[in-house]
N, C-alpha and C. Protein backbone atom coordinates (compact mmCIF):
# COMPACT_ATOMS: atom_id res chain seq x y z
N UNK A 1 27.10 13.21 -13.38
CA UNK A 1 26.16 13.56 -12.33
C UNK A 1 26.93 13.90 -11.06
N UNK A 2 26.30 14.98 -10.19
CA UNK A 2 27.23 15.38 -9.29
C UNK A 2 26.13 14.69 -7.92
N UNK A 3 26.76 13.92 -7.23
CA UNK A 3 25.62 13.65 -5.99
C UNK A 3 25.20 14.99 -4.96
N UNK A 4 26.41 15.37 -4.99
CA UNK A 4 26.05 16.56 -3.83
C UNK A 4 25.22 17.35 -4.00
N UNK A 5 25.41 17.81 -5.80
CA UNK A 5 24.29 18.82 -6.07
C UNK A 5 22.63 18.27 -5.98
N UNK A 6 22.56 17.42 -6.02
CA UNK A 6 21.10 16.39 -5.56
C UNK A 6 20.61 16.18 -4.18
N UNK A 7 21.87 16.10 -3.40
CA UNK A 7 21.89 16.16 -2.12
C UNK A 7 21.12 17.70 -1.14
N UNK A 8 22.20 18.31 -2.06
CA UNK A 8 21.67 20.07 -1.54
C UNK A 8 20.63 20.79 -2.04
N UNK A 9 19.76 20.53 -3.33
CA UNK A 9 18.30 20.07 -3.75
C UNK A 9 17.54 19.21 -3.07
N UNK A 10 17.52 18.39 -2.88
CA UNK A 10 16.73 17.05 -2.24
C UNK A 10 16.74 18.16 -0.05
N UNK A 11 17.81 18.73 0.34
CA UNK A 11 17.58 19.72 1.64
C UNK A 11 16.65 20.54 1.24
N UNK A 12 17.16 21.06 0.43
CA UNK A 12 16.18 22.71 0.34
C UNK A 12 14.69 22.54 -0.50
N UNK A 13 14.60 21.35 -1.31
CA UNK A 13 12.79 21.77 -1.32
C UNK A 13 12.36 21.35 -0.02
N UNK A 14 13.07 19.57 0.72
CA UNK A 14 12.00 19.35 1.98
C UNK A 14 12.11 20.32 2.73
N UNK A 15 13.16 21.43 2.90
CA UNK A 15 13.28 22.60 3.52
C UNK A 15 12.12 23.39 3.12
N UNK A 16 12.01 23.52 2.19
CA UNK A 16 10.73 24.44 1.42
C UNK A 16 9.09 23.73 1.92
N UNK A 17 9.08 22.52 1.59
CA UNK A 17 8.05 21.75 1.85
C UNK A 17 7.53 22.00 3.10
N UNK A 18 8.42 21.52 4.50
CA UNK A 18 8.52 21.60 5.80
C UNK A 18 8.02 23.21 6.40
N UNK A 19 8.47 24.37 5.66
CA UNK A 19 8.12 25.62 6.26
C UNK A 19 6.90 25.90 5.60
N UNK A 20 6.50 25.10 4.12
CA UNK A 20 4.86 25.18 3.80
C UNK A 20 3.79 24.52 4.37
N UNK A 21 4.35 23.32 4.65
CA UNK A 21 3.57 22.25 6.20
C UNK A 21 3.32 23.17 7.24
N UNK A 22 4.51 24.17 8.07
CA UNK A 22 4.02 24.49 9.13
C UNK A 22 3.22 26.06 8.95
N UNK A 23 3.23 26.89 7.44
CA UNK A 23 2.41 27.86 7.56
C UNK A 23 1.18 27.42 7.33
N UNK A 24 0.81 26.09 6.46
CA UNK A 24 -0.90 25.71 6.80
C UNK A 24 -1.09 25.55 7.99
N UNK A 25 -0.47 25.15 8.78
CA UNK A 25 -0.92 24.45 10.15
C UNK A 25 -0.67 25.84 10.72
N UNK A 26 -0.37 26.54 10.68
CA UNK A 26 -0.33 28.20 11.62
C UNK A 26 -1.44 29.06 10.95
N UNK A 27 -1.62 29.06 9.74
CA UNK A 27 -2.47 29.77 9.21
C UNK A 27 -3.91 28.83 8.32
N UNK A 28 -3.98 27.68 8.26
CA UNK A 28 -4.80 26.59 7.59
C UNK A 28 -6.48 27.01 8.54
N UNK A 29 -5.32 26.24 10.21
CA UNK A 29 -6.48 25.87 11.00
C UNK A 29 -7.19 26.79 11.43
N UNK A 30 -6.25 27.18 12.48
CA UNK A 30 -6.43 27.82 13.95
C UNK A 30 -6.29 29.97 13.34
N UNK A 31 -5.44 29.92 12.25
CA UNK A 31 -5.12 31.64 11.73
C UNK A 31 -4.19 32.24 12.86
N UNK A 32 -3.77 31.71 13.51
CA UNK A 32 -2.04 31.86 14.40
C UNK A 32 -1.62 31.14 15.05
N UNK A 33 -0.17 31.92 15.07
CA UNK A 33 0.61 30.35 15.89
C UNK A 33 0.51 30.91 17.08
N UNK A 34 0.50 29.46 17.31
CA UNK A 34 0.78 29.20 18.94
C UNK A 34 2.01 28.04 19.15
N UNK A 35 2.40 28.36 20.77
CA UNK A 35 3.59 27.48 21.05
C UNK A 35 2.94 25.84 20.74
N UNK A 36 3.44 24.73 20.77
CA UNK A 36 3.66 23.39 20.96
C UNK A 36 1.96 23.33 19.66
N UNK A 37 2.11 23.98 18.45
CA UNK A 37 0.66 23.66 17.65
C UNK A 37 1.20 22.12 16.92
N UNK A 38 2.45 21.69 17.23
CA UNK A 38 2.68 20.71 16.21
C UNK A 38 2.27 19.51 16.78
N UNK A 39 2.24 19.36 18.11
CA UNK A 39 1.90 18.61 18.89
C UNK A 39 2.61 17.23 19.01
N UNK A 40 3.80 17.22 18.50
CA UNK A 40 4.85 16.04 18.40
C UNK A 40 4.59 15.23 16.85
N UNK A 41 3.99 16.06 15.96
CA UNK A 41 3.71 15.24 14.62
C UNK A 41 5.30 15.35 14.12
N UNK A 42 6.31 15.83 14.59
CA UNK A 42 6.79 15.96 14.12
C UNK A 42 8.09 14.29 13.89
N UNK A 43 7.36 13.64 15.04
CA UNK A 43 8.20 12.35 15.46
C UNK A 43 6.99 11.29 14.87
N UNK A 44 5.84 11.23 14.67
CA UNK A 44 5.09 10.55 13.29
C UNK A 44 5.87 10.97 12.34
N UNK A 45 6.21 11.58 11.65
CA UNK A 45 6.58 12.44 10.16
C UNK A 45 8.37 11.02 10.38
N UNK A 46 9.02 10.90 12.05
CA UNK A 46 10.35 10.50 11.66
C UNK A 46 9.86 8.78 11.82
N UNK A 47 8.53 8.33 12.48
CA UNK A 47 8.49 7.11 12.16
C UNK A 47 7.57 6.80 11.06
N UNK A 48 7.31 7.29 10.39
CA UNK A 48 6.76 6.99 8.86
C UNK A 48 8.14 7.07 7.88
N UNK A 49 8.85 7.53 8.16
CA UNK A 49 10.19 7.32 7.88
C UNK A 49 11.12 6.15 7.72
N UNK A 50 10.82 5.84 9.08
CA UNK A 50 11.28 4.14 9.66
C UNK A 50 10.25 3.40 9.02
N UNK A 51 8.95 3.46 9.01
CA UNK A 51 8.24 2.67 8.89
C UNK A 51 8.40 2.16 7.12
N UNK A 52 8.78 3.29 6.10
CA UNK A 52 9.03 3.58 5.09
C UNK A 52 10.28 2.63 4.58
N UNK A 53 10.99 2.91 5.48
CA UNK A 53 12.72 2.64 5.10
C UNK A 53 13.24 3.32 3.91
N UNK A 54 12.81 4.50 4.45
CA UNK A 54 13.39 5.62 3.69
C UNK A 54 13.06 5.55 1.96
N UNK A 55 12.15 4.60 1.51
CA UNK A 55 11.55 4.27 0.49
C UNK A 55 10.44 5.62 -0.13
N UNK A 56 10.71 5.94 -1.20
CA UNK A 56 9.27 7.46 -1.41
C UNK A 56 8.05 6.65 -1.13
N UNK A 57 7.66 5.37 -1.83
CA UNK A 57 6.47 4.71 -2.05
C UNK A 57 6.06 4.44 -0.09
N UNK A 58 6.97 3.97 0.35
CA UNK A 58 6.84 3.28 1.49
C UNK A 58 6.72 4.47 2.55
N UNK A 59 6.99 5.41 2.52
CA UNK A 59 6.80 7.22 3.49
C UNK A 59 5.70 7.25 2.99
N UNK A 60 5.46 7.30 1.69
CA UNK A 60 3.79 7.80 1.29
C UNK A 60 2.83 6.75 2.23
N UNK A 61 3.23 5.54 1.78
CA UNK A 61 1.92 5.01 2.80
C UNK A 61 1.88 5.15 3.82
N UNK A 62 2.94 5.39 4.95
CA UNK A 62 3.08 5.16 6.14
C UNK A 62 2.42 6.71 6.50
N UNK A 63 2.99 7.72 5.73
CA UNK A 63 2.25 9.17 6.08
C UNK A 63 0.54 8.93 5.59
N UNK A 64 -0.09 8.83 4.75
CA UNK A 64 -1.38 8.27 4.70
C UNK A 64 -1.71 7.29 6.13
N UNK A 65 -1.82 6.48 5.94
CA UNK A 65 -1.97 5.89 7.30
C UNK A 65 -1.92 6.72 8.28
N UNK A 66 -0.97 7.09 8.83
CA UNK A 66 -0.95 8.38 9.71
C UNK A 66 -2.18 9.53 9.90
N UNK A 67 -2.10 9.85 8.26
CA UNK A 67 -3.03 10.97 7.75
C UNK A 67 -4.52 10.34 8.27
N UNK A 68 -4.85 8.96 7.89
CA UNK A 68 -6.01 8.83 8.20
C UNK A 68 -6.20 8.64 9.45
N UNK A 69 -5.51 8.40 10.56
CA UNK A 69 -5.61 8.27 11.75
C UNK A 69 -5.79 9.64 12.50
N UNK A 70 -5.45 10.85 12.03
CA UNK A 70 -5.81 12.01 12.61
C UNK A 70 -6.93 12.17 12.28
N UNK A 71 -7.72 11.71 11.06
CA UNK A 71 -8.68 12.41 10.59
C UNK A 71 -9.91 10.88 11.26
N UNK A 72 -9.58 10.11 11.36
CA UNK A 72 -10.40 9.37 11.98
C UNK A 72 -10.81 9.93 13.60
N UNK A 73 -9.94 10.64 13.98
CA UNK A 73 -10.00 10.97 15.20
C UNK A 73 -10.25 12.15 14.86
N UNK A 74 -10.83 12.87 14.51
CA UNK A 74 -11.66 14.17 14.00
C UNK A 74 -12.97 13.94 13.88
N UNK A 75 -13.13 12.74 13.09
CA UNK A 75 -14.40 11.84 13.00
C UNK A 75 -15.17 11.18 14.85
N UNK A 76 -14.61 10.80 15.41
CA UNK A 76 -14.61 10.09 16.23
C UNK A 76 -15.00 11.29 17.42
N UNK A 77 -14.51 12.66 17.43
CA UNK A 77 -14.93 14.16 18.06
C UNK A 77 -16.54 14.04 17.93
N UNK A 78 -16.94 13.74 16.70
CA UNK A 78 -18.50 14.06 16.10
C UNK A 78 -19.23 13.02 16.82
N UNK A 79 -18.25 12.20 17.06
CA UNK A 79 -19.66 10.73 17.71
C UNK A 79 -19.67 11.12 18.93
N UNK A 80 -18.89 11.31 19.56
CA UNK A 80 -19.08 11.91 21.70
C UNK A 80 -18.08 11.73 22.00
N UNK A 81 -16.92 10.85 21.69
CA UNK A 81 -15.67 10.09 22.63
C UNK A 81 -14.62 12.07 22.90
N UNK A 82 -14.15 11.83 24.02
CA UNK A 82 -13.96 12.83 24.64
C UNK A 82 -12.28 13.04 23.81
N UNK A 83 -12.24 14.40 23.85
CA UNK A 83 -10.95 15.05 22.68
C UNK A 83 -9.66 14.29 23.15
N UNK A 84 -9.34 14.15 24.27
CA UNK A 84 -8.38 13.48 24.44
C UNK A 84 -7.89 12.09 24.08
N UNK A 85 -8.84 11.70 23.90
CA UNK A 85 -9.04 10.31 23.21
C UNK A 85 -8.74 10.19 21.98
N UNK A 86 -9.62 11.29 21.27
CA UNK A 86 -9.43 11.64 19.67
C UNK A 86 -8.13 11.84 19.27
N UNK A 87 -7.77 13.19 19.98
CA UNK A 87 -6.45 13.70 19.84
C UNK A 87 -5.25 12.25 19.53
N UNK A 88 -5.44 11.35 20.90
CA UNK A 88 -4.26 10.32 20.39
C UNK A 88 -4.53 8.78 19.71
N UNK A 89 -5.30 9.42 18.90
CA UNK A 89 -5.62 8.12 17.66
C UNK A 89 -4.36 8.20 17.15
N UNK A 90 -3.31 9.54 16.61
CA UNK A 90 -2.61 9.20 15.89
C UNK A 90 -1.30 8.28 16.20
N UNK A 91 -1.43 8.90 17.63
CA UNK A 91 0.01 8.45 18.64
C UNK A 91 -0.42 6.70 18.89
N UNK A 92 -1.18 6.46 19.03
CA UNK A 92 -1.97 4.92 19.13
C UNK A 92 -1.63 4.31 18.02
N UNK A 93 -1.76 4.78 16.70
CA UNK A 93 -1.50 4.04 15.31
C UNK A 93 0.18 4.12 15.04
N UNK A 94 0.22 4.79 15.59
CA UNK A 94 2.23 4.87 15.21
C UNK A 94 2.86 3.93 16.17
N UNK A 95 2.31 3.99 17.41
CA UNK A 95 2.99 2.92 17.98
C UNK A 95 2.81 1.25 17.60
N UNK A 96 1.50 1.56 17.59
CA UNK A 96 0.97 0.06 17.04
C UNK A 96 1.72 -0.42 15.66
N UNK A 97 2.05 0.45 14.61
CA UNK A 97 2.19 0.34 13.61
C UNK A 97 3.91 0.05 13.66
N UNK A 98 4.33 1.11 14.64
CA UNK A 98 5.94 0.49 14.77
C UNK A 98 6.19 -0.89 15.72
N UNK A 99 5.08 -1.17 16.50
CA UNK A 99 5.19 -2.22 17.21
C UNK A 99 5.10 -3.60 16.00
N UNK A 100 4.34 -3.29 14.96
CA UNK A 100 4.16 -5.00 14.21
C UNK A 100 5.30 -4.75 12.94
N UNK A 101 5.65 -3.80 13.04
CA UNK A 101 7.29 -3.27 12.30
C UNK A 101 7.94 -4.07 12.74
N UNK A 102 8.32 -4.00 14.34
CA UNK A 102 9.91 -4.30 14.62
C UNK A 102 9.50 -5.81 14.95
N UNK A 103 8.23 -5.92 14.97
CA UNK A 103 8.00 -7.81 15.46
C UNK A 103 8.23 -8.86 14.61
N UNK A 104 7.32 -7.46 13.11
CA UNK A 104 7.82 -8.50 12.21
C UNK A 104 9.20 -8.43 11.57
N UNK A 105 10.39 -7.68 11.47
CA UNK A 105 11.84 -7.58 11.33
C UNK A 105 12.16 -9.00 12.31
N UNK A 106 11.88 -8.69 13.32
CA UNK A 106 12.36 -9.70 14.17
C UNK A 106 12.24 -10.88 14.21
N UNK A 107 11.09 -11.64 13.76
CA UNK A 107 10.66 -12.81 13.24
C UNK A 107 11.33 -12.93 12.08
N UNK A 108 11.49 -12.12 10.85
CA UNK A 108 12.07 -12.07 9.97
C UNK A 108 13.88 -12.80 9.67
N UNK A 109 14.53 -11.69 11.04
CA UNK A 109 15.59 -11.70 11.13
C UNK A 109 15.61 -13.29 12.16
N UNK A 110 14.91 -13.74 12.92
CA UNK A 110 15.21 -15.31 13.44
C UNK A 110 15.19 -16.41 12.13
N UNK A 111 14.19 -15.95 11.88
CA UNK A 111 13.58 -16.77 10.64
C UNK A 111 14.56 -17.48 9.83
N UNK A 112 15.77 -15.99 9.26
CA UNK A 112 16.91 -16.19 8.43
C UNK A 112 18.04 -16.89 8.74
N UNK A 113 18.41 -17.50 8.11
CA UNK A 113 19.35 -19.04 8.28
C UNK A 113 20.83 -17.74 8.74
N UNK A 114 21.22 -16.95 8.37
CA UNK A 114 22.29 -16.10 8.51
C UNK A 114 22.06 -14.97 9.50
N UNK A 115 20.89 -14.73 10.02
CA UNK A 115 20.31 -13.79 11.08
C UNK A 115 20.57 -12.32 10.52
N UNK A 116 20.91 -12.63 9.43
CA UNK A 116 20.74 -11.28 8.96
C UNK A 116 19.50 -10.48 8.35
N UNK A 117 18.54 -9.29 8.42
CA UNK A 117 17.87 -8.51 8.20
C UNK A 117 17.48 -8.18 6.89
N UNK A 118 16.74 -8.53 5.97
CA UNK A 118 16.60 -8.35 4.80
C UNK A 118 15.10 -7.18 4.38
């Protein structure tokens, strides 16, 4: 087995993936791009990552979660609460979500007789 060749596969589909993510979102929603359409999802996408620990199973949930937090706030448009509000359901759940992350590492890591991080 060659790692590299897995390595330089494992770039180029999320390469592939990543430029099919952003032609739905240019052509899905709105039918053109515009500047700043990503709206910083792109730093959710790197803490579902963290939140993951780089795990496939553990990105999937953390991107779900995510996923439902935009769409809750799509939902939340329909009841009256004003777009700006909506808009940062997602940014609200990522922080929150990295906030009981690093609290609980941290409790974790006191916890451990060797203070080391497991």
């Amino acid at each position: 087995m060659n790692p590299a060749r897995y390595k330089y596969a494992a770039v180029l589909v999320s390469g592939v993936l990543c430029g099919l993510a952003g032609a739905q979102l240019a052509l899905g929603n709105v039918t053109l791009f515009s500047e700043n359409m990503t709206a910083g999802r792109g730093w959710i996408a790197v803490v579902a990552v963290m939140l993951g620990r780089a795990a496939p199973v553990g990105v999937l949930l953390a991107a779900l979660l995510f996923g439902l937090a935009e769409a809750a706030g799509f939902r939340l448009q329909g009841v009256g609460l004003p777009q700006q509000a909506t808009d940062a359901a997602p940014y609200v759940v990522t922080l929150v979500a990295l906030f009981l992350s690093t609290a609980r590492r941290r409790r974790r890591t006191a916890d451990s007789p060797t203070g080391a991080v497991t």
